[in-house]
Protein backbone atom coordinates (compact mmCIF):
# COMPACT_ATOMS: atom_id res chain seq x y z
CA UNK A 1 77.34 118.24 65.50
CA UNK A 2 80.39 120.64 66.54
CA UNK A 3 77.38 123.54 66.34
CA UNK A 4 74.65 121.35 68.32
CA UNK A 5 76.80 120.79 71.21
CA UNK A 6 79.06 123.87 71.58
CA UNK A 7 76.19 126.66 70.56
CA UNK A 8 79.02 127.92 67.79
CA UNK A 9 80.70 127.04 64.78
CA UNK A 10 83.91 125.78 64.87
CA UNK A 11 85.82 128.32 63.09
CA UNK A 12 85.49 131.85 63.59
CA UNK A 13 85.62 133.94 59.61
CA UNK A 14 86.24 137.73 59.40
CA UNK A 15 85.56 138.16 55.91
CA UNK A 16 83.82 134.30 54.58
CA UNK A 17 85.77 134.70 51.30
CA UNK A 18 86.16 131.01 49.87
CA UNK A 19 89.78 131.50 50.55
CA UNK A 20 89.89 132.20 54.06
CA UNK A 21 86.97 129.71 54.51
CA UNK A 22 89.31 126.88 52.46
CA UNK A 23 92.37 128.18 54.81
CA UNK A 24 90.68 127.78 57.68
CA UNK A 25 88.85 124.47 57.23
CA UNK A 26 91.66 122.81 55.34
CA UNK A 27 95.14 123.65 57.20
CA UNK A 28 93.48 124.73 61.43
CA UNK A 29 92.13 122.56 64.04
CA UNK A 30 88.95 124.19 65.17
CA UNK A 31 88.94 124.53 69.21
CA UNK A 32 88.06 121.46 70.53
CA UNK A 33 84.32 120.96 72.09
CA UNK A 34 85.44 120.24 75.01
CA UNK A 35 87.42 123.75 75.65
CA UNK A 36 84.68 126.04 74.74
CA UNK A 37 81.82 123.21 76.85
CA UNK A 38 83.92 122.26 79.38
CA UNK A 39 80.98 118.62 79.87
CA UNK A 40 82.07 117.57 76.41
CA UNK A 41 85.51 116.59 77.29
CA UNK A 42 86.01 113.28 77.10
CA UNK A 43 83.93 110.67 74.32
CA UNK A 44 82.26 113.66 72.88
CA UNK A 45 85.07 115.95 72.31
CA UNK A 46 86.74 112.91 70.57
CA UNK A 47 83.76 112.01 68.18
CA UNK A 48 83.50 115.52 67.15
CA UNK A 49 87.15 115.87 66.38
CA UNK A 50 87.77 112.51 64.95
CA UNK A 51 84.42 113.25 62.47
CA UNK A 52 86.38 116.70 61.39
CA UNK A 53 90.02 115.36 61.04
CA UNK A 54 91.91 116.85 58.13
CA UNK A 55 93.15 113.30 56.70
CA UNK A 56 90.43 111.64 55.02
CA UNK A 57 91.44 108.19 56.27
CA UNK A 58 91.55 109.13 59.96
CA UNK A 59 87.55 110.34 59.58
CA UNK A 60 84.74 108.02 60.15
CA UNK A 61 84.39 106.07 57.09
CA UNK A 62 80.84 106.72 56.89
CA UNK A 63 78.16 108.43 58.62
CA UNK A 64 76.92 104.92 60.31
CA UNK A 65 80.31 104.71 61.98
CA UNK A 66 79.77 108.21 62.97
CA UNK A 67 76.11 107.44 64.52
CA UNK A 68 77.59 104.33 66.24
CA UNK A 69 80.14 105.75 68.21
CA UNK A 70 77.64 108.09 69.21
CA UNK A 71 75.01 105.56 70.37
CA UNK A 72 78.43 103.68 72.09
CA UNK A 73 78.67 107.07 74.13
CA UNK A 74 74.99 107.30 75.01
CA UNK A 75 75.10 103.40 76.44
CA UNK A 76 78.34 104.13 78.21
CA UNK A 77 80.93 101.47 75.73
CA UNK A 78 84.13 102.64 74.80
CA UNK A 79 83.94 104.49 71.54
CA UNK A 80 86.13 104.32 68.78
CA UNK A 81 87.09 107.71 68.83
CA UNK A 82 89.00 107.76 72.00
CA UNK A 83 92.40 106.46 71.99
CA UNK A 84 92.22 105.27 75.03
CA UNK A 85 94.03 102.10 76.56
CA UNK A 86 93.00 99.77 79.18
CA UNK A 87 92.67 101.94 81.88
CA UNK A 88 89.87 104.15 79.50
CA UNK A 89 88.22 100.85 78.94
CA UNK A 90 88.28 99.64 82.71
CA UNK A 91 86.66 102.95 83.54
CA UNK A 92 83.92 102.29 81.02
CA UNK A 93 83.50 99.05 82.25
CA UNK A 94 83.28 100.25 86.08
CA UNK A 95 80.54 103.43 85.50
CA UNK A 96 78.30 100.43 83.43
CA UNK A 97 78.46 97.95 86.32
CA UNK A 98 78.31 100.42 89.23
CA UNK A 99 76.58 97.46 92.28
CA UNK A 100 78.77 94.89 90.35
CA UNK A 101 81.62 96.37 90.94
CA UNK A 102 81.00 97.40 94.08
CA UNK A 103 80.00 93.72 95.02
CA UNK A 104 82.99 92.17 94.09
CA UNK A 105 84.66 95.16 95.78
CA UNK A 106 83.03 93.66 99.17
CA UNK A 107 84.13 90.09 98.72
CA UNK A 108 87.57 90.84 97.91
CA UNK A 109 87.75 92.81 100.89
CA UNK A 110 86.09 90.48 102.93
CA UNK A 111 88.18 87.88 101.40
CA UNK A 112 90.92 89.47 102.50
CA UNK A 113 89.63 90.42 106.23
CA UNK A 114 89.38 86.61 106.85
CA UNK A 115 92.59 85.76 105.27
CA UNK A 116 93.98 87.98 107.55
CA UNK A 117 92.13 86.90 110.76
CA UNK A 118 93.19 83.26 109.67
CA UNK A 119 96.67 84.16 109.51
CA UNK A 120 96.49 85.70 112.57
CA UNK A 121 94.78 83.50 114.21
CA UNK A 122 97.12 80.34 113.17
CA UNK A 123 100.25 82.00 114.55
CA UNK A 124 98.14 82.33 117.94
CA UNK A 125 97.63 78.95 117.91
CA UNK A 126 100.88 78.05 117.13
CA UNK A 127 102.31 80.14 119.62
CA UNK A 128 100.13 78.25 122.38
CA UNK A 129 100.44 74.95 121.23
CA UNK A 130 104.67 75.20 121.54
CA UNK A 131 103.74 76.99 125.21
CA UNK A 132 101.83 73.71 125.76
CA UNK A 133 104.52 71.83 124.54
CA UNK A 134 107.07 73.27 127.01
CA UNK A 135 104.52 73.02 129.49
CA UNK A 136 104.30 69.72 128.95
CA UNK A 137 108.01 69.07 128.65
CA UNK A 138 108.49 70.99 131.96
CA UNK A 139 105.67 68.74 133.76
CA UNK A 140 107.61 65.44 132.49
CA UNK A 141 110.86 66.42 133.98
CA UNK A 142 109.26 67.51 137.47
CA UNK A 143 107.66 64.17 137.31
CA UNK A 144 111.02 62.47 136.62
CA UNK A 145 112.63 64.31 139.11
CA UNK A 146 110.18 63.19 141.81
CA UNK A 147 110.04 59.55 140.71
CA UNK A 148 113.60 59.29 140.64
CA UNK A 149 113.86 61.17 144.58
CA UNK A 150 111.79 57.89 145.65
CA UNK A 151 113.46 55.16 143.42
CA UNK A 152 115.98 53.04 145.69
CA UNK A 153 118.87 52.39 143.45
CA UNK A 154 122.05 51.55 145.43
CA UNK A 155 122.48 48.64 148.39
CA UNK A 156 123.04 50.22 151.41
CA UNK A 157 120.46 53.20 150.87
CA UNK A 158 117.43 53.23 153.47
CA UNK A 159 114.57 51.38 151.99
CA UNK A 160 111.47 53.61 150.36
CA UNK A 161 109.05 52.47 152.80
CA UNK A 162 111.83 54.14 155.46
CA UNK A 163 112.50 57.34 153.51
CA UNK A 164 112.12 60.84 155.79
CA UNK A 165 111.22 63.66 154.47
CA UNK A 166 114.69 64.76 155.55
CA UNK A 167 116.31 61.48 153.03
CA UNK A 168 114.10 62.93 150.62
CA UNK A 169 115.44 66.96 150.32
CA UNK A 170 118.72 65.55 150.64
CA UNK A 171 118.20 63.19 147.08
CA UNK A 172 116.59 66.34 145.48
CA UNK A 173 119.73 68.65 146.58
CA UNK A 174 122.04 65.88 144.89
CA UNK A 175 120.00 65.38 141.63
CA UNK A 176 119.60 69.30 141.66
CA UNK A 177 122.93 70.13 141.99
């Protein structure tokens, strides 16, 4: 496999005696796949290495494991291989369900665009409504204030059907004041 996909072997021999060759293969690393082909980084380079590990019980236990995690590759799922965590898993996930993804990308946004707008939107409204409500409060007491100019309270005061405009400036100076 290390051959197929790099277009070398993985360990370089000057003289192929059986002792260099058991040297080599038993006690280095070759390079990994993805340093010499620099495409294979990633799932590949981690197949190929975990297929020539050094410790017999780190290897693929058999050569069906080994043609699963490739077919896992070549449909995009996370492969056993690579140690990766969540995030390596998420990022699967993602590149497999590309317009998904993306969809749910939209709403959420748009989700939160008209939270936003509401919010927004609300505090407008509550802004107006208590400008309304002084309004309103401001209205009542002119009101009040020109009820009470024409209201005849004390003996002795000119009757309201009597009142001049003059009587009338005079009450609003004394309530004003």
């Amino acid at each position: 496999l290390y051959e197929l996909l790099c277009g070398c072997a993985p360990y370089r021999f000057s003289t192929r005696s059986p002792l260099e060759v058991a040297t080599l293969v038993c006690e280095q690393d070759p390079v990994r796949p993805g340093v010499r082909v620099r495409e294979l980084d990633g799932d590949l380079d981690g197949i190929v290495m975990m297929a020539m590990r050094k410790e017999p019980g780190r290897r693929y236990a058999s050569v069906d494991m080994l043609r699963q995690d490739v077919e896992r590759h070549l449909a995009g799922l996370p492969v056993m291989a690579h140690r990766g965590g969540r995030r390596y898993r998420i990022g699967k996930f993602v590149r497999r369900h590309r317009v998904e993804v993306a969809a749910a990308r939209a709403v959420g946004a748009a989700l939160v665009i008209g939270l936003s707008v509401a919010v927004v939107q609300g505090r407008r409204a509550t802004r107006e409504r208590d400008r309304a409500e002084q309004a309103l409060a401001e209205s009542n007491g002119v009101t009040d204030f020109l009820l009470e100019l024409f209201r005849t309270g004390e003996t002795g005061e000119v009757p309201a059907t009597q009142l001049t405009a003059l009587d009338l400036l005079r009450r609003g100076a004394l309530q004003a004041d």
